[in-house]
PDB file of N, CA and C in Angstrom:
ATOM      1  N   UNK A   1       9.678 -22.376  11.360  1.00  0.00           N
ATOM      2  CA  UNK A   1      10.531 -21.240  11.139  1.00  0.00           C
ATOM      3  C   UNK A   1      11.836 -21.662  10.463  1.00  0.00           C
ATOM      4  N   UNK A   2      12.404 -22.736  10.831  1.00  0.00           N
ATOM      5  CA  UNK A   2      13.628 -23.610   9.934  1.00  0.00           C
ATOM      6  C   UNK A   2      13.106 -23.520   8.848  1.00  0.00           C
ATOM      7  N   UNK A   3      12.567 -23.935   8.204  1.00  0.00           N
ATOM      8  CA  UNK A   3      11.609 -24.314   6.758  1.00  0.00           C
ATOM      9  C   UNK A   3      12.063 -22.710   6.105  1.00  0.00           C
ATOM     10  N   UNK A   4      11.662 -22.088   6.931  1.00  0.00           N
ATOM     11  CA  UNK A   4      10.854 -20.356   6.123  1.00  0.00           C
ATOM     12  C   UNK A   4      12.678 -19.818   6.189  1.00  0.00           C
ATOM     13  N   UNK A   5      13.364 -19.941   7.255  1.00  0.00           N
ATOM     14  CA  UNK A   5      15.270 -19.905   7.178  1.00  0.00           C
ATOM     15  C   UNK A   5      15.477 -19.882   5.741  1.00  0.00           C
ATOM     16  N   UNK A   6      15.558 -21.509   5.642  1.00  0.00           N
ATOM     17  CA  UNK A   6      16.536 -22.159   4.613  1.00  0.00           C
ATOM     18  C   UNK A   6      16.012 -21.513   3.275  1.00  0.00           C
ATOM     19  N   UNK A   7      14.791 -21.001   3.094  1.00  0.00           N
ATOM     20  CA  UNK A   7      14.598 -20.455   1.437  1.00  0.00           C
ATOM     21  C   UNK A   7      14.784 -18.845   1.785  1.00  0.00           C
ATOM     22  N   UNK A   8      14.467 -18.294   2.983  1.00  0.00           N
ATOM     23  CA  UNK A   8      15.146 -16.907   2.892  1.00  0.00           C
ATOM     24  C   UNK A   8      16.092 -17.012   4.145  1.00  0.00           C
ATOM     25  N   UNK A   9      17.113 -16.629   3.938  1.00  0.00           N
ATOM     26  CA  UNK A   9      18.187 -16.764   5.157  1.00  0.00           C
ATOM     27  C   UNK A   9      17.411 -15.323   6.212  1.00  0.00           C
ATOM     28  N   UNK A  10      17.385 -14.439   5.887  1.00  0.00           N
ATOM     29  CA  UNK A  10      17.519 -12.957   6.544  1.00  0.00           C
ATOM     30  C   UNK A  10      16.760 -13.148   7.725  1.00  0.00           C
ATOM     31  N   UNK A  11      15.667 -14.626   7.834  1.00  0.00           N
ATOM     32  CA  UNK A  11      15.029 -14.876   9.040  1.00  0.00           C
ATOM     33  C   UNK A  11      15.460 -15.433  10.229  1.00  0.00           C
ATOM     34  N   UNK A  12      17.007 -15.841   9.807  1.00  0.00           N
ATOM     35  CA  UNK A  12      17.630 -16.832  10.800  1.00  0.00           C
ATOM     36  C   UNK A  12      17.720 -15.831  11.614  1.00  0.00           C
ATOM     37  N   UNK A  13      17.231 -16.408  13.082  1.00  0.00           N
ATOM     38  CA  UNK A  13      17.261 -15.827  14.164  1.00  0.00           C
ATOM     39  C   UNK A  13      16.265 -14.980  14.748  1.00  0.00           C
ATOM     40  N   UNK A  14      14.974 -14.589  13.892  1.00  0.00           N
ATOM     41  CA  UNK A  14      14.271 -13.485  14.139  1.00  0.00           C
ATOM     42  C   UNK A  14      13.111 -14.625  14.252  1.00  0.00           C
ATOM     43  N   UNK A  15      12.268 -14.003  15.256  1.00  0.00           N
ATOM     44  CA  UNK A  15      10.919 -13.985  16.241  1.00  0.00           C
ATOM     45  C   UNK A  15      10.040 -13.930  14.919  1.00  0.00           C
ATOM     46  N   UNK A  16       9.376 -14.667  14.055  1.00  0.00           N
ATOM     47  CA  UNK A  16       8.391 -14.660  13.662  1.00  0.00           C
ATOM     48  C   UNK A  16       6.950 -15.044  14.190  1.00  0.00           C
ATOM     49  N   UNK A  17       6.075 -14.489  13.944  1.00  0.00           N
ATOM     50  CA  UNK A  17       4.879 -14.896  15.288  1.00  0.00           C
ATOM     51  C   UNK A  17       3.397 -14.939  14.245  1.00  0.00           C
ATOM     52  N   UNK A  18       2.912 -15.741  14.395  1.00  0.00           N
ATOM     53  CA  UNK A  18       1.206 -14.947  13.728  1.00  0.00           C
ATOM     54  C   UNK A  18       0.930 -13.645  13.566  1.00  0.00           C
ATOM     55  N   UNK A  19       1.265 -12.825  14.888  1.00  0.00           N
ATOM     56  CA  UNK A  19       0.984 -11.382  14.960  1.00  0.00           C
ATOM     57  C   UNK A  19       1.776 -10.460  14.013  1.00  0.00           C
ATOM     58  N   UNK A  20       2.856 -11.024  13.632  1.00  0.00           N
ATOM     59  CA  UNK A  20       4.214 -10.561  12.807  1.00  0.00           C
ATOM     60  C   UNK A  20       3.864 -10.562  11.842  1.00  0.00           C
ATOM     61  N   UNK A  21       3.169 -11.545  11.125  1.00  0.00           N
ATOM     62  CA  UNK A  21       2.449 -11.426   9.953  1.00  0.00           C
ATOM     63  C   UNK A  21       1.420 -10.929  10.009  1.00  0.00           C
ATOM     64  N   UNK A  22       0.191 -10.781  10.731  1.00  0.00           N
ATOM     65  CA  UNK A  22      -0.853 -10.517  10.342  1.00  0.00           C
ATOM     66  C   UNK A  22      -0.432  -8.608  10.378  1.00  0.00           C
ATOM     67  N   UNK A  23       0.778  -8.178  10.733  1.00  0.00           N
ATOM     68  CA  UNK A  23       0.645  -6.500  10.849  1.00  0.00           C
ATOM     69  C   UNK A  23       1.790  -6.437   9.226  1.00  0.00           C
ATOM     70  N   UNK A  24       2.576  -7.443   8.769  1.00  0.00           N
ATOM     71  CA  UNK A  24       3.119  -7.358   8.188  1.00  0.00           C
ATOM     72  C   UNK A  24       2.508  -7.081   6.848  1.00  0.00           C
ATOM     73  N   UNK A  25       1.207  -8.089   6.651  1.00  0.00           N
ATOM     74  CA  UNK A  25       0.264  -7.665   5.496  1.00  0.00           C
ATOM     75  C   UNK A  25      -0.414  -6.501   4.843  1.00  0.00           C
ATOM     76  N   UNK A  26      -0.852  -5.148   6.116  1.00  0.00           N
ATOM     77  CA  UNK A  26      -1.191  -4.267   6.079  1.00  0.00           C
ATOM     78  C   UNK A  26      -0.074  -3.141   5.411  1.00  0.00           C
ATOM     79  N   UNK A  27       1.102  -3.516   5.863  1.00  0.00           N
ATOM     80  CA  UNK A  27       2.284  -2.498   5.867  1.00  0.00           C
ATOM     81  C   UNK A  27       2.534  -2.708   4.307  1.00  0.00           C
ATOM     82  N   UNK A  28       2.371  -4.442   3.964  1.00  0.00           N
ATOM     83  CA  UNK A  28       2.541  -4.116   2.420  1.00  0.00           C
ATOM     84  C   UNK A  28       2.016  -3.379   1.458  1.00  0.00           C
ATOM     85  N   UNK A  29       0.804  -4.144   1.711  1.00  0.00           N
ATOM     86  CA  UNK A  29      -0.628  -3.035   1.005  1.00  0.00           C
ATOM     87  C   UNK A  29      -0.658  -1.224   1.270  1.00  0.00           C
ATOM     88  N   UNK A  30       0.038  -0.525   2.037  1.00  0.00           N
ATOM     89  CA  UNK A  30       0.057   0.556   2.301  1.00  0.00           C
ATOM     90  C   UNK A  30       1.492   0.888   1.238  1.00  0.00           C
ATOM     91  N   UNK A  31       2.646   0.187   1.441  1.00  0.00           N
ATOM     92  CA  UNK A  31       3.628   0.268   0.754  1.00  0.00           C
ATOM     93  C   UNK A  31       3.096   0.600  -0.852  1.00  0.00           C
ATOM     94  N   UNK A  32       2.188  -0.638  -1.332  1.00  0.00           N
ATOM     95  CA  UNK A  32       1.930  -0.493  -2.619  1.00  0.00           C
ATOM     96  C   UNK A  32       0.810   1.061  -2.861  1.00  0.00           C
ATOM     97  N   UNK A  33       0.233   1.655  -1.926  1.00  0.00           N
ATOM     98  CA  UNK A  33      -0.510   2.727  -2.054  1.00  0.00           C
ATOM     99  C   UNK A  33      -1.785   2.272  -1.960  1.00  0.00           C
ATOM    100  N   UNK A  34      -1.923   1.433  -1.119  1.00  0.00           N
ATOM    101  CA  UNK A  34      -3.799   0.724  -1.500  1.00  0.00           C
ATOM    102  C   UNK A  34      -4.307   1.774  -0.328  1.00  0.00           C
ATOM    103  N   UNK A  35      -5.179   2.464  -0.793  1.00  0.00           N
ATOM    104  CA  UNK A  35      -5.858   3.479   1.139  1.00  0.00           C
ATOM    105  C   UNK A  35      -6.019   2.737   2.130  1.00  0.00           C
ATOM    106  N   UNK A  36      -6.300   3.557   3.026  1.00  0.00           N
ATOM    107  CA  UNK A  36      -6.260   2.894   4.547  1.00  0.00           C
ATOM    108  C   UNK A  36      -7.345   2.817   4.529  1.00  0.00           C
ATOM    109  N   UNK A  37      -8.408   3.030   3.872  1.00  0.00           N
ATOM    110  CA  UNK A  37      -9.741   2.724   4.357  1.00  0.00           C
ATOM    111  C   UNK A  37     -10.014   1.072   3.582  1.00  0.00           C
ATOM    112  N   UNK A  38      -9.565   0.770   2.571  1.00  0.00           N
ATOM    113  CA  UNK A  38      -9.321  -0.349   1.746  1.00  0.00           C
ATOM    114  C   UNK A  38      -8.605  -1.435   3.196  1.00  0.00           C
ATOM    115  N   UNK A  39      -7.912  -0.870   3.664  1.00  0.00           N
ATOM    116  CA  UNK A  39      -6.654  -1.621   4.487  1.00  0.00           C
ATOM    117  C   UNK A  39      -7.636  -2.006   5.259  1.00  0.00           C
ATOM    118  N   UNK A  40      -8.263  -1.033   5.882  1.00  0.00           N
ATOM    119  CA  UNK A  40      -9.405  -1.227   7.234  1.00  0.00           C
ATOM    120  C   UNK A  40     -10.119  -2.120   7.014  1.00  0.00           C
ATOM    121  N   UNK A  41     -10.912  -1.859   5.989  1.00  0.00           N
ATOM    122  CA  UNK A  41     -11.994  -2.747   5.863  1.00  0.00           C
ATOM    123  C   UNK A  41     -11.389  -4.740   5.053  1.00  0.00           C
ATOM    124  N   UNK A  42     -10.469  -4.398   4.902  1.00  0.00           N
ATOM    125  CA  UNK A  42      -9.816  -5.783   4.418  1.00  0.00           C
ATOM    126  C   UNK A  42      -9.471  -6.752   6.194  1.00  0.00           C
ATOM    127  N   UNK A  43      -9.221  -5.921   6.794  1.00  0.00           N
ATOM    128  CA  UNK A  43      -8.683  -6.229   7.971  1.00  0.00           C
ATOM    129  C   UNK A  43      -9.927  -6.019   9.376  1.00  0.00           C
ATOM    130  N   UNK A  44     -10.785  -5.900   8.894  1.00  0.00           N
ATOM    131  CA  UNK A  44     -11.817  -6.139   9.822  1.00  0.00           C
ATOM    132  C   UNK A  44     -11.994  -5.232  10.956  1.00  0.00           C
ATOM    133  N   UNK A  45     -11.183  -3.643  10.484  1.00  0.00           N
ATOM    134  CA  UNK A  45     -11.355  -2.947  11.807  1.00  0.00           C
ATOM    135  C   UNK A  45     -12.901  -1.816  11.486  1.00  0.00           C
ATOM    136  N   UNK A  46     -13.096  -2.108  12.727  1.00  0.00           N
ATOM    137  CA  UNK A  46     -14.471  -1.671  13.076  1.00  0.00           C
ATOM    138  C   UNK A  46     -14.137  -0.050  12.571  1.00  0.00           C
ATOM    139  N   UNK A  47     -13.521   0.824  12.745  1.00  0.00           N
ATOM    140  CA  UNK A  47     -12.889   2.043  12.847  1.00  0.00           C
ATOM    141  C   UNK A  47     -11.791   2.499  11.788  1.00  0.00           C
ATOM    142  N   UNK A  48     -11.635   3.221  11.004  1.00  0.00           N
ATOM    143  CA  UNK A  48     -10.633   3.750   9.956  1.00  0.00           C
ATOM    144  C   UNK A  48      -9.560   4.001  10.749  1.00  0.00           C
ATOM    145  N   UNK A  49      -9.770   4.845  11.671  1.00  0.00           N
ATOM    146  CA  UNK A  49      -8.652   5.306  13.014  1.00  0.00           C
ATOM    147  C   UNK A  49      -7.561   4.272  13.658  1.00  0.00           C
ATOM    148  N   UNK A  50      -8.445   3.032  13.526  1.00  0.00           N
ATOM    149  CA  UNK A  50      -7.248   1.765  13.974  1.00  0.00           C
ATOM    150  C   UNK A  50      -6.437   1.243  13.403  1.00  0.00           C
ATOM    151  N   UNK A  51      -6.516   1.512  11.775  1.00  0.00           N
ATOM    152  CA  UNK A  51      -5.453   1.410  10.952  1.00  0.00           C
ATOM    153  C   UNK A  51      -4.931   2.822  10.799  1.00  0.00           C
ATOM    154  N   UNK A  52      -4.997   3.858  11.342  1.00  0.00           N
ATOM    155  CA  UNK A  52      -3.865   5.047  11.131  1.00  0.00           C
ATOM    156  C   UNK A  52      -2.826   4.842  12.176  1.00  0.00           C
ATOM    157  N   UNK A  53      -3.004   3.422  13.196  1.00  0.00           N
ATOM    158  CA  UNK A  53      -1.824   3.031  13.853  1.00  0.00           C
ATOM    159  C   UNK A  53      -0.829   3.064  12.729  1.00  0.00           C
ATOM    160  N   UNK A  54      -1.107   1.927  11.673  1.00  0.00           N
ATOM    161  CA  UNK A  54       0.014   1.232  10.925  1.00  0.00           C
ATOM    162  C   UNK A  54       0.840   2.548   9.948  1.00  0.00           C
ATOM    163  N   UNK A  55      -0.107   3.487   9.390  1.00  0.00           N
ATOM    164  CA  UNK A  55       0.496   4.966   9.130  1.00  0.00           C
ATOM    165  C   UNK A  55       1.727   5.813  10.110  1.00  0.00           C
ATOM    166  N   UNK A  56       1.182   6.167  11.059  1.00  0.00           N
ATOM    167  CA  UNK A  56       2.004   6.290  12.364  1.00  0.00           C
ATOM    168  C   UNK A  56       3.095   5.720  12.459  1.00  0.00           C
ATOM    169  N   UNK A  57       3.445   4.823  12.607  1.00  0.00           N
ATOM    170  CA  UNK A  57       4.737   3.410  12.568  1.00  0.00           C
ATOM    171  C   UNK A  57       5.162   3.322  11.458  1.00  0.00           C
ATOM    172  N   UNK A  58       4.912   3.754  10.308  1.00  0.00           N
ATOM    173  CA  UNK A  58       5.985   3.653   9.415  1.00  0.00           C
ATOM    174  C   UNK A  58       6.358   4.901   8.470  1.00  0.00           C
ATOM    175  N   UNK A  59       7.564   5.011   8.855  1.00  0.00           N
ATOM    176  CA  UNK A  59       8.741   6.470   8.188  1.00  0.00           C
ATOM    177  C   UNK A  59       8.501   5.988   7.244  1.00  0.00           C
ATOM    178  N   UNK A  60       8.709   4.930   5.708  1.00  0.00           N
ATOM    179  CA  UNK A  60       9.082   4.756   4.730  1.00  0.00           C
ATOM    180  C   UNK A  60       7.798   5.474   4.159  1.00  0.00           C
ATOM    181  N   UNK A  61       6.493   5.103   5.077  1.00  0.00           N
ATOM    182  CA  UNK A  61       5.460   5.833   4.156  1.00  0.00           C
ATOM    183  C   UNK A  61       5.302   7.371   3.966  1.00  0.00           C
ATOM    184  N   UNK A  62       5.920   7.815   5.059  1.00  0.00           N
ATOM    185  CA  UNK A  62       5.777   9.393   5.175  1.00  0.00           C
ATOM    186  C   UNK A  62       6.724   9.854   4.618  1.00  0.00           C
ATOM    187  N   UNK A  63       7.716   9.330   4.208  1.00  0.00           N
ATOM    188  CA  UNK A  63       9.212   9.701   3.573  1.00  0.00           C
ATOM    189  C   UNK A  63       8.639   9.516   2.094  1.00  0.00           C
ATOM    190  N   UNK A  64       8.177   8.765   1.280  1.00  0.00           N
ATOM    191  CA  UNK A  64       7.622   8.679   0.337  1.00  0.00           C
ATOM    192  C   UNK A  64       6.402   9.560  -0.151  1.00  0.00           C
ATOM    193  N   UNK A  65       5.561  10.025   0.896  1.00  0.00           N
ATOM    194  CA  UNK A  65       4.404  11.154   0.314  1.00  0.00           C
ATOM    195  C   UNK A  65       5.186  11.935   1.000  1.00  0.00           C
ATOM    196  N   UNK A  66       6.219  12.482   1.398  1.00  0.00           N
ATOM    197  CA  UNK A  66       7.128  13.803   1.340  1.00  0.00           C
ATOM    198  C   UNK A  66       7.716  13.901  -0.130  1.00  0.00           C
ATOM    199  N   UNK A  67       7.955  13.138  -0.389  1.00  0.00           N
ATOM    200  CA  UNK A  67       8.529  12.813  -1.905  1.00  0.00           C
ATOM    201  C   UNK A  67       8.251  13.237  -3.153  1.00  0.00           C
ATOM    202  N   UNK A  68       6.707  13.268  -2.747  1.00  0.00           N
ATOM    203  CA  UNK A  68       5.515  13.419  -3.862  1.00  0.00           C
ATOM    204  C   UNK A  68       5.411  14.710  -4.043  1.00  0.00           C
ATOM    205  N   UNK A  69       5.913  15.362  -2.910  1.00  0.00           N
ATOM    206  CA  UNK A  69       5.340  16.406  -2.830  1.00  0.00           C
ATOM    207  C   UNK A  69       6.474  17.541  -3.677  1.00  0.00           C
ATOM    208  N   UNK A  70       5.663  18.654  -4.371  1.00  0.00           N
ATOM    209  CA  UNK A  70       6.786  19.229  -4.980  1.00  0.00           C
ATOM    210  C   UNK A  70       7.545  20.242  -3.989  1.00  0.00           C
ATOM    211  N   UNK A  71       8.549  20.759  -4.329  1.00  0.00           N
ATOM    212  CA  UNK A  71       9.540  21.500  -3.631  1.00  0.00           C
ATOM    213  C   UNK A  71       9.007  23.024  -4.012  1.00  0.00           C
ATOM    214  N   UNK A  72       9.426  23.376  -2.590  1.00  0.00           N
ATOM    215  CA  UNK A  72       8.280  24.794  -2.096  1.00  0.00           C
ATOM    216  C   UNK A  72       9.333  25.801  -3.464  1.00  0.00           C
ATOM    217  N   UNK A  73      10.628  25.942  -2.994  1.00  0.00           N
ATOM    218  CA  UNK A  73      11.160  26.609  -4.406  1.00  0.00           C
ATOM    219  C   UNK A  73      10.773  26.458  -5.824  1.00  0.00           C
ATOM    220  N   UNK A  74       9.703  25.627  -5.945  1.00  0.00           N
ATOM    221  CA  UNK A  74       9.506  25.287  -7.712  1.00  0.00           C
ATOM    222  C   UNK A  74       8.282  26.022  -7.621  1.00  0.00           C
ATOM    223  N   UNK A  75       7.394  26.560  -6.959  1.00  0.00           N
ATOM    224  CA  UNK A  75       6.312  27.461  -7.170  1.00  0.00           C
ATOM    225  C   UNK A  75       6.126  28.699  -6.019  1.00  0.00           C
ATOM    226  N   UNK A  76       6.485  29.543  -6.732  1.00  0.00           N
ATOM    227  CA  UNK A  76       6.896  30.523  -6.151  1.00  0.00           C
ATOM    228  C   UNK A  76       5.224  31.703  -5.676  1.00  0.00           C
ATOM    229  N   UNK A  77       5.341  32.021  -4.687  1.00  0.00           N
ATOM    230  CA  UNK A  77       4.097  32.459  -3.782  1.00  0.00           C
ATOM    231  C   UNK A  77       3.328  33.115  -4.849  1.00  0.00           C
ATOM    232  N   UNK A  78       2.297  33.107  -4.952  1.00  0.00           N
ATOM    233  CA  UNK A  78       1.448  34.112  -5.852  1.00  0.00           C
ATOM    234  C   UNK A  78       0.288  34.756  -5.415  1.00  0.00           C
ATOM    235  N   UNK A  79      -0.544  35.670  -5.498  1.00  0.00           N
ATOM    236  CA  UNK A  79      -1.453  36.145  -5.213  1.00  0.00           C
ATOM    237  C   UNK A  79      -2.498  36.092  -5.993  1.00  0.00           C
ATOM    238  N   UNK A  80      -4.065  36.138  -5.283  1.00  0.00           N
ATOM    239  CA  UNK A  80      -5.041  35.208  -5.803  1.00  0.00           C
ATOM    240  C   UNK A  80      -5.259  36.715  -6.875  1.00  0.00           C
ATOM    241  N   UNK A  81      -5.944  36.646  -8.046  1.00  0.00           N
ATOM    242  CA  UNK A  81      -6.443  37.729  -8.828  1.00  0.00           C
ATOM    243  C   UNK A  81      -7.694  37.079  -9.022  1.00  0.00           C
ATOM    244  N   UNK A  82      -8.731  37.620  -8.583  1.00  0.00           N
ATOM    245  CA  UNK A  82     -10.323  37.396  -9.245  1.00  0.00           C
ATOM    246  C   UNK A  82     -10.189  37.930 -10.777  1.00  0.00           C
ATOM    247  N   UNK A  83     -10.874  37.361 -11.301  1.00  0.00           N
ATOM    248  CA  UNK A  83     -11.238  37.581 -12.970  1.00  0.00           C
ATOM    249  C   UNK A  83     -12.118  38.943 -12.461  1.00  0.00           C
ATOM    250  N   UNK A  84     -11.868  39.455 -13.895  1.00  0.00           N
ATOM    251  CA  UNK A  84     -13.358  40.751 -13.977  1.00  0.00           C
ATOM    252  C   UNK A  84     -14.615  40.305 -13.910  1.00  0.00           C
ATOM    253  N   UNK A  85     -15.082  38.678 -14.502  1.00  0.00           N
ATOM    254  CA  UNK A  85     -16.547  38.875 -14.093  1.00  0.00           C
ATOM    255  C   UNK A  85     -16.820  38.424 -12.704  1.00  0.00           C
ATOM    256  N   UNK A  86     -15.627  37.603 -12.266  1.00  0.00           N
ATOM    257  CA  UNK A  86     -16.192  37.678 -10.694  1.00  0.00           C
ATOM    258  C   UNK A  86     -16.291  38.566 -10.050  1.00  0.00           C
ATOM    259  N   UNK A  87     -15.106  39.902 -10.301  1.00  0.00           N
ATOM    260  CA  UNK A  87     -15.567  41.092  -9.774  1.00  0.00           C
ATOM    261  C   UNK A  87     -16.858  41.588 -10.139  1.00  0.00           C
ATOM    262  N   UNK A  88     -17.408  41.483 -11.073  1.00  0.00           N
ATOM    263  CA  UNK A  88     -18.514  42.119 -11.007  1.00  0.00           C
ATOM    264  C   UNK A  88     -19.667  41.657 -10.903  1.00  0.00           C
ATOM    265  N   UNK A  89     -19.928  40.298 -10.976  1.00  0.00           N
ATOM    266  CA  UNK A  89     -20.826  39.573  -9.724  1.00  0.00           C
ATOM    267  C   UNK A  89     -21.367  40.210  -8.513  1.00  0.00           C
ATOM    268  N   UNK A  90     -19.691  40.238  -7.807  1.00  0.00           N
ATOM    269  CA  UNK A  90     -19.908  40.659  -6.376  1.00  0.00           C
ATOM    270  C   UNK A  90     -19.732  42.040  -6.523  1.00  0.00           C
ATOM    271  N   UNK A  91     -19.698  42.624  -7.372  1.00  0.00           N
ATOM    272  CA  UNK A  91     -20.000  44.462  -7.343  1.00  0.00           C
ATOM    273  C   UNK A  91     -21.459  44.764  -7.110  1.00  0.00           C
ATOM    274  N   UNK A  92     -22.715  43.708  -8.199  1.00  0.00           N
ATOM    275  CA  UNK A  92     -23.839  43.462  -7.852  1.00  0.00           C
ATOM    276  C   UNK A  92     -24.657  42.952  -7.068  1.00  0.00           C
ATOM    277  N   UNK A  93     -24.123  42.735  -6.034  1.00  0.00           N
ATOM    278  CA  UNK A  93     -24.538  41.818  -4.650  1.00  0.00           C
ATOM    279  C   UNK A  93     -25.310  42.801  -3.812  1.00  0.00           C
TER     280      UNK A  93
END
């Protein structure tokens, strides 16, 4: 952990563990947008569901596909209009 210090300081003092990394890897790959089913199966979980832990636990990802999303004021409510030949499809039914 001295070693891994001296080329990045920001570790001095912090608990690095095997486990620290092995959850740290997933969080990247999600960061970059790789799916969770990609994540899963890279990571050996039997279940898709056991990587929607690492979803769950991180705001940056949900703050980011909030992001994506457009703003409810930029499309304003509309109502569905069937075309005329679908109406008259179902006029012939």
């Amino acid at each position: 952990m001295k070693s891994a210090a001296r080329r990045c300081p920001s570790l001095t003092g912090k608990n690095v563990t095997p486990h620290t990394l092995w959850h740290t890897c997933p969080m990247s790959l999600l960061h970059a947008w790789i799916d969770s089913a990609s994540v899963a199966l890279w990571l050996g979980h039997a279940n898709i569901q056991t990587t929607q832990i690492y979803l769950h636990a991180d705001l940056e990802v949900k703050r980011r596909t909030f992001d994506r999303l457009p703003a409810i004021d930029e499309q304003p409510p509309a109502r569905y209009r069937a075309s005329d030949a679908l109406l008259a499809f179902l006029a012939n039914r």
